[in-house]
Every structure is written in structure tokens, then in C-alpha cells.
Protein backbone atom coordinates (compact mmCIF):
# COMPACT_ATOMS: atom_id res chain seq x y z
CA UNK A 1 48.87 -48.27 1.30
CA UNK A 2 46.04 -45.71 2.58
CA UNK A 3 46.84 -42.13 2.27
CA UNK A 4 44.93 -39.77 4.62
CA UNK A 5 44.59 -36.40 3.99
CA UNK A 6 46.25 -33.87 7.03
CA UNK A 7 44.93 -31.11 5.74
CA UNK A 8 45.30 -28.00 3.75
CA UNK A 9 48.59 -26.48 3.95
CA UNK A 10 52.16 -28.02 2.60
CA UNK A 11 49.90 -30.74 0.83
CA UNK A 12 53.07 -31.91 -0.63
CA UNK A 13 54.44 -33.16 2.93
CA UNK A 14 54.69 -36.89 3.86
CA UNK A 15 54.06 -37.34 7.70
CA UNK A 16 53.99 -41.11 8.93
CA UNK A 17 52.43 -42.02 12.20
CA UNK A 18 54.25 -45.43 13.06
CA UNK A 19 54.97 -47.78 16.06
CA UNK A 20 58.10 -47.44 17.84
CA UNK A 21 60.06 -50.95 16.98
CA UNK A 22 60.95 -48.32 13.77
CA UNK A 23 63.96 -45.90 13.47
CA UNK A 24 65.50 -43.76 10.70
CA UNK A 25 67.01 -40.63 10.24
CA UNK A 26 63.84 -38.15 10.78
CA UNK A 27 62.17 -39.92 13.27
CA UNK A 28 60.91 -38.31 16.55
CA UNK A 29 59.24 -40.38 18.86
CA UNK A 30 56.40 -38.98 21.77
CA UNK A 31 55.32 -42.29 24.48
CA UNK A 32 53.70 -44.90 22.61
CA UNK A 33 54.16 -43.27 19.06
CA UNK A 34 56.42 -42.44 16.30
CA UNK A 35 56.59 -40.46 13.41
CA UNK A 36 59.15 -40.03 10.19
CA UNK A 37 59.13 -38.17 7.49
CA UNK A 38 61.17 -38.87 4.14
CA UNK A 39 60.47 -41.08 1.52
CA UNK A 40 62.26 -43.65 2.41
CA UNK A 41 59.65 -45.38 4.65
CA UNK A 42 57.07 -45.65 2.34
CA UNK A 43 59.13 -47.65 0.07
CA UNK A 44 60.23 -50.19 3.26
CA UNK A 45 56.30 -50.16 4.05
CA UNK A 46 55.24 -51.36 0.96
CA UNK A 47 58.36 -54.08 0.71
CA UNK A 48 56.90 -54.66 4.16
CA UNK A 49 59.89 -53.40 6.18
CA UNK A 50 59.05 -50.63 7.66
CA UNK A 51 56.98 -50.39 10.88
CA UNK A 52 54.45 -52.56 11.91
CA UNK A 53 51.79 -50.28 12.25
CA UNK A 54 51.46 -46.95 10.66
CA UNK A 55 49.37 -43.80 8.57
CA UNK A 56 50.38 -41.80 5.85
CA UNK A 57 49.23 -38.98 5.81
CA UNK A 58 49.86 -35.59 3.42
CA UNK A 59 49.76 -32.16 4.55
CA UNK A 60 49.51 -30.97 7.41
CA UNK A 61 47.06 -28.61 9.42
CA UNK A 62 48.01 -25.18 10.77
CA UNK A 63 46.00 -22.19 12.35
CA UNK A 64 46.09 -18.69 11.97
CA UNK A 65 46.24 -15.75 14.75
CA UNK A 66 43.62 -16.34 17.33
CA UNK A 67 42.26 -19.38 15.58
CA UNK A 68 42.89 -22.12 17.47
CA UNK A 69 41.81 -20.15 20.60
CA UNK A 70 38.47 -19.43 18.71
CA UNK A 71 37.97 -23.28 18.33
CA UNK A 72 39.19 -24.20 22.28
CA UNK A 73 36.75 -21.21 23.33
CA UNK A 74 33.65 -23.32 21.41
CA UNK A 75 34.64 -26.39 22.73
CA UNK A 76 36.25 -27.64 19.86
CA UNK A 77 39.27 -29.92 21.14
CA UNK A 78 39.16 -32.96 23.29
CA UNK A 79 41.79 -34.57 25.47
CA UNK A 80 42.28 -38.23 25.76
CA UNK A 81 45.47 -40.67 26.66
CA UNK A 82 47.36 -41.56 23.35
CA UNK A 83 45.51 -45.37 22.31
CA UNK A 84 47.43 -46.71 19.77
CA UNK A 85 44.43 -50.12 19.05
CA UNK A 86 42.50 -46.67 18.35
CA UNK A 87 44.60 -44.96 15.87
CA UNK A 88 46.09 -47.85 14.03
CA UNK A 89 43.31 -51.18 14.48
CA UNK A 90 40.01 -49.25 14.77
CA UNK A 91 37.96 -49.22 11.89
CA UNK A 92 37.77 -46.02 10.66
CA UNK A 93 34.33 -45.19 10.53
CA UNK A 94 34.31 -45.66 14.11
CA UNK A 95 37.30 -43.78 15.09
CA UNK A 96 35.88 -40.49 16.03
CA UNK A 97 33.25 -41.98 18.63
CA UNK A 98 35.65 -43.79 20.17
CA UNK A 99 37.72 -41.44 20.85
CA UNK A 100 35.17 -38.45 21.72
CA UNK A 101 34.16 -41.55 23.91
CA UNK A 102 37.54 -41.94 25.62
CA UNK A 103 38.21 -38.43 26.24
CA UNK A 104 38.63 -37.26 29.89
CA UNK A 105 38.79 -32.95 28.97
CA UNK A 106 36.52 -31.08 26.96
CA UNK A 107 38.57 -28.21 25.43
């Protein structure tokens, strides 16, 4: 199973991005998208299980006073409509053009 990396902070916390058809106890799903976070999932992933399609990823990304306003104000966030072929089929190199490519708002 491929790990990404979510960044910096609490590297020790499991985050899995998942289809919907998937339930358990921590999941919160948002339109087209799911994600859980205990343990338990990556066990029924790998016994193949768990949800159809999904990312692990560890730690998570966070931003200090005035930060993330520093990085809308250079343009540094794009909008786009959740694509779920993008995030879980794409290949990964190609990820980031596609969806810079897809984007309707420049932040």
C-alpha cells in the first residue's frame, strides 16, 4: 500500500482518503469523498476489504498566524470541483497539471 506524506506536523497521524461505498466508526464523508482515520482500515485494505479506492497518507499540514493568508495573497491556492479519476486513477506524476489544469479560481 502507498503511503504519502501530508506533511510536517502530527507525522504520527493516519488520514485515509477513500470512496464512499466505505463506513466505520471515524469516518466523515464531504460529496464524492470519504475519509477515516484508525487503524483499522489499513488492515481491511490490505485483506482487500476496505474501500475501493483510497490514499494513506501521514501527517497532516497546518499553518501558522497569517500564513495561509500570505500564500492566498501570492496566489498560492487553486480552486477546482472535487475529481475523484484525478485523485485516486491519475498517475501521479501527472496529478498536479491536471488539476492546476482543471481549476476554475486562482487563489
Amino acid at each position: 500500500i502507498p503511503i504519502y506524506w501530508g506533511g510536517p506536523v502530527n507525522e504520527n497521524k493516519i488520514l485515509i482518503l477513500h470512496s464512499q461505498e466505505y463506513k466505520n466508526e471515524t469516518t466523515k464523508k464531504f460529496k464524492d469523498l470519504s475519509i477515516s482515520s484508525d487503524h483499522k482500515i489499513l488492515f481491511e485494505i490490505a485483506d482487500e476489504k476496505g474501500p475501493q479506492k483510497s490514499l494513506v497518507i501521514m501527517g497532516i499540514s497546518s499553518w501558522g498566524p497569517g500564513q495561509l493568508e500570505g500564500e492566498i495573497e501570492r496566489e498560492g491556492w487553486v480552486l477546482s470541483e472535487i475529481n475523484t479519476d484525478l485523485i485516486f486513477d491519475m498517475d501521479n506524476a501527472k496529478k498536479w497539471l491536471n488539476a492546476i489544469n482543471s481549476s476554475f479560481i486562482r487563489l
